[in-house]
Protein backbone atom coordinates (compact mmCIF):
# COMPACT_ATOMS: atom_id res chain seq x y z
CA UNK A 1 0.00 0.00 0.00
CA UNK A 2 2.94 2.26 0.80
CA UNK A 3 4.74 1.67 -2.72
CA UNK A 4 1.07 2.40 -4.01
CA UNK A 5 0.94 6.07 -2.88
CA UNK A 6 4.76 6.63 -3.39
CA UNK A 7 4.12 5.83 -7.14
CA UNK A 8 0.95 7.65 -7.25
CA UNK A 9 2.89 11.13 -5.45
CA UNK A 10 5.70 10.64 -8.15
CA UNK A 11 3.37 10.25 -11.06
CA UNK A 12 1.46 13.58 -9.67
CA UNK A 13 4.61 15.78 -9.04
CA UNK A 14 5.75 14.64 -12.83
CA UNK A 15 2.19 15.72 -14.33
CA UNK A 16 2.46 19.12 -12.20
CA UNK A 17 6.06 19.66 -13.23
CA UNK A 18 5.00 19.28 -17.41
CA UNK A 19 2.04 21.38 -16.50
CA UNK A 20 4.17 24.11 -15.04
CA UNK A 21 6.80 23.67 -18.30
CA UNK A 22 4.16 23.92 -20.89
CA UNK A 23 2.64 27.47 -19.45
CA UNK A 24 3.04 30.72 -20.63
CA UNK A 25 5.21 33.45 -19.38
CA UNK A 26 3.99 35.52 -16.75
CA UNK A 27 1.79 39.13 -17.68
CA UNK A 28 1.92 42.23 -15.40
CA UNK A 29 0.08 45.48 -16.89
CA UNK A 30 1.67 49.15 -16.03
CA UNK A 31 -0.94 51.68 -16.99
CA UNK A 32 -0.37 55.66 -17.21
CA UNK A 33 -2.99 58.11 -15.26
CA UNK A 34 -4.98 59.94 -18.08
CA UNK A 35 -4.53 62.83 -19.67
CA UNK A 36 -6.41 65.25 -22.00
CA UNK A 37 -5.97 64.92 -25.86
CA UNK A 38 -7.84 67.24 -27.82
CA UNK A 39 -7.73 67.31 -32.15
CA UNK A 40 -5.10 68.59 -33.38
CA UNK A 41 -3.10 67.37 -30.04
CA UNK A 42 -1.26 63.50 -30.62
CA UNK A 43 -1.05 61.37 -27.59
CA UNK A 44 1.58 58.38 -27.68
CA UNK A 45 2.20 55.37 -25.64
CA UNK A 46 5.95 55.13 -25.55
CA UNK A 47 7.09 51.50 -23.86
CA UNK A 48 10.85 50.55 -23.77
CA UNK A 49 12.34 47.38 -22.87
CA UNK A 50 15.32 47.43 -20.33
CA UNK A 51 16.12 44.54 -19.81
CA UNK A 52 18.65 41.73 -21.20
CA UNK A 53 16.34 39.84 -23.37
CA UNK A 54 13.37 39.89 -26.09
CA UNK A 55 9.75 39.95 -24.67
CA UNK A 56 6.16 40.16 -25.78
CA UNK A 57 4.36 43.13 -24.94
CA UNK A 58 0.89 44.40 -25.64
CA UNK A 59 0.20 48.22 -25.80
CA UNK A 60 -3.35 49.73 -26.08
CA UNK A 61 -4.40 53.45 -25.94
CA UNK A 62 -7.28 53.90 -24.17
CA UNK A 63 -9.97 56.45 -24.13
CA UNK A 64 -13.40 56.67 -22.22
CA UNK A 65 -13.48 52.49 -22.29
CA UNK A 66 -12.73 52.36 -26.26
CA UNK A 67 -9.61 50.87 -27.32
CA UNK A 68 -8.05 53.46 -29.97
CA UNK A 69 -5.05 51.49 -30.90
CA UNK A 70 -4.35 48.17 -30.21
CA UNK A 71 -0.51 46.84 -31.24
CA UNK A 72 -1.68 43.32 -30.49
CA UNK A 73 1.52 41.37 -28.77
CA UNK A 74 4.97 42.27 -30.68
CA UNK A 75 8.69 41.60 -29.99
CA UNK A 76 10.25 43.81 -28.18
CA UNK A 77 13.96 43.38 -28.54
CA UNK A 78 16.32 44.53 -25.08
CA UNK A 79 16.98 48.26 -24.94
CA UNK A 80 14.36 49.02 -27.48
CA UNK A 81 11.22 51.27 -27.51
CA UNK A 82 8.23 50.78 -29.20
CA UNK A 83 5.62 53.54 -29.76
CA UNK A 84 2.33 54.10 -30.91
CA UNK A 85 0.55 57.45 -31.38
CA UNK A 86 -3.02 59.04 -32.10
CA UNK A 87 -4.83 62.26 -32.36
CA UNK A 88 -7.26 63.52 -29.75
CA UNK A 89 -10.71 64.00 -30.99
CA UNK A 90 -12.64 67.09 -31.73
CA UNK A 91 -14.48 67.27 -28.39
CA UNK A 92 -11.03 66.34 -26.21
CA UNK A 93 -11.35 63.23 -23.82
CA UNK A 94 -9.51 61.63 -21.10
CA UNK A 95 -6.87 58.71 -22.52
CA UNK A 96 -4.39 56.54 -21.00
CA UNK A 97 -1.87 53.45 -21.87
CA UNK A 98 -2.02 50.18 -21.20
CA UNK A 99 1.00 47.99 -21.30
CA UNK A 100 0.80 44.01 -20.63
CA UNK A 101 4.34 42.41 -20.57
CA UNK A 102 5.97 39.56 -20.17
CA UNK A 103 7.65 38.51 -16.72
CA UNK A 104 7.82 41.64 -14.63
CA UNK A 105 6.93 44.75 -15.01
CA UNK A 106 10.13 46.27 -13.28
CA UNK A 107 12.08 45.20 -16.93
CA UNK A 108 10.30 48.22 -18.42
CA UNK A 109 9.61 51.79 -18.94
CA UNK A 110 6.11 52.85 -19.95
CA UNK A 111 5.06 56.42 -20.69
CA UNK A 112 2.22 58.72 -22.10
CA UNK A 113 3.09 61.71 -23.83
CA UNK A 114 0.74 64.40 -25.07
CA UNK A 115 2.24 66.98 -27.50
CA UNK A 116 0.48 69.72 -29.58
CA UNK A 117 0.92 69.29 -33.20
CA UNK A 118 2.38 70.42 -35.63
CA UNK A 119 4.90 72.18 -33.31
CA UNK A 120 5.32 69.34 -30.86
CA UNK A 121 6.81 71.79 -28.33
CA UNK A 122 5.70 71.60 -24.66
CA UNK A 123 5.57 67.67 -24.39
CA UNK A 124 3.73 66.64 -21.17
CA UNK A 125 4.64 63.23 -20.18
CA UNK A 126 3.78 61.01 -17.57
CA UNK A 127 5.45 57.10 -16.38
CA UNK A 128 3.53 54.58 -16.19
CA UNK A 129 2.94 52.42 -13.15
């Protein structure tokens, strides 16, 4: 009876161990507090990478609920930004990123940036957290 459960215990740690080898990476989100884009203002999502290796990441811009740009998951290769921009509508509205990564969220830098156009002077930018 003994030998029974030792076998059974080994053949359950060896189905949780391919379990755990066949999951996906971990995903943490860092989002930016809002801020007001307004036509002809841009607004950009600006996410680097600092860490050592390549990750997936996921970066959305945000506004009242609706999803204005979506990157879907890309590469993002060590010390390397990625960044993706709209205009602010006619009436203005509140917007904000949203950045899923892989592993933890302390191997990047996420910010939103809201510059008038077509000067692009007076950048306001804020980190995400």
């Amino acid at each position: 009876m003994k030998m029974i459960r030792i076998m059974l215990a080994a053949i359950l740690m060896l189905f949780v161990h391919a379990q755990a080898e066949g999951q996906s990476p971990q995903k943490e989100q860092l989002i930016t507090p809002t801020l007001w884009a307004k036509h002809p203002d841009h607004f950009a999502c600006n996410l680097t990478n600092v860490d050592h290796e390549t990750h997936v990441v996921q970066v959305r811009i945000i506004s009242n609920g609706e999803v204005l740009e979506d990157s879907e998951e890309i590469s993002l290769e060590p010390k390397h930004t990625t960044n993706h921009t709209v205009q602010g509508s006619h009436e203005g509205g509140p917007i904000y990123c949203e950045f899923t990564v892989e592993g933890s969220k302390d191997m990047y830098r996420g910010a939103a940036k809201l510059y008038p156009h077509p000067t692009g002077t007076d950048i306001t930018a804020i980190a995400a957290q």
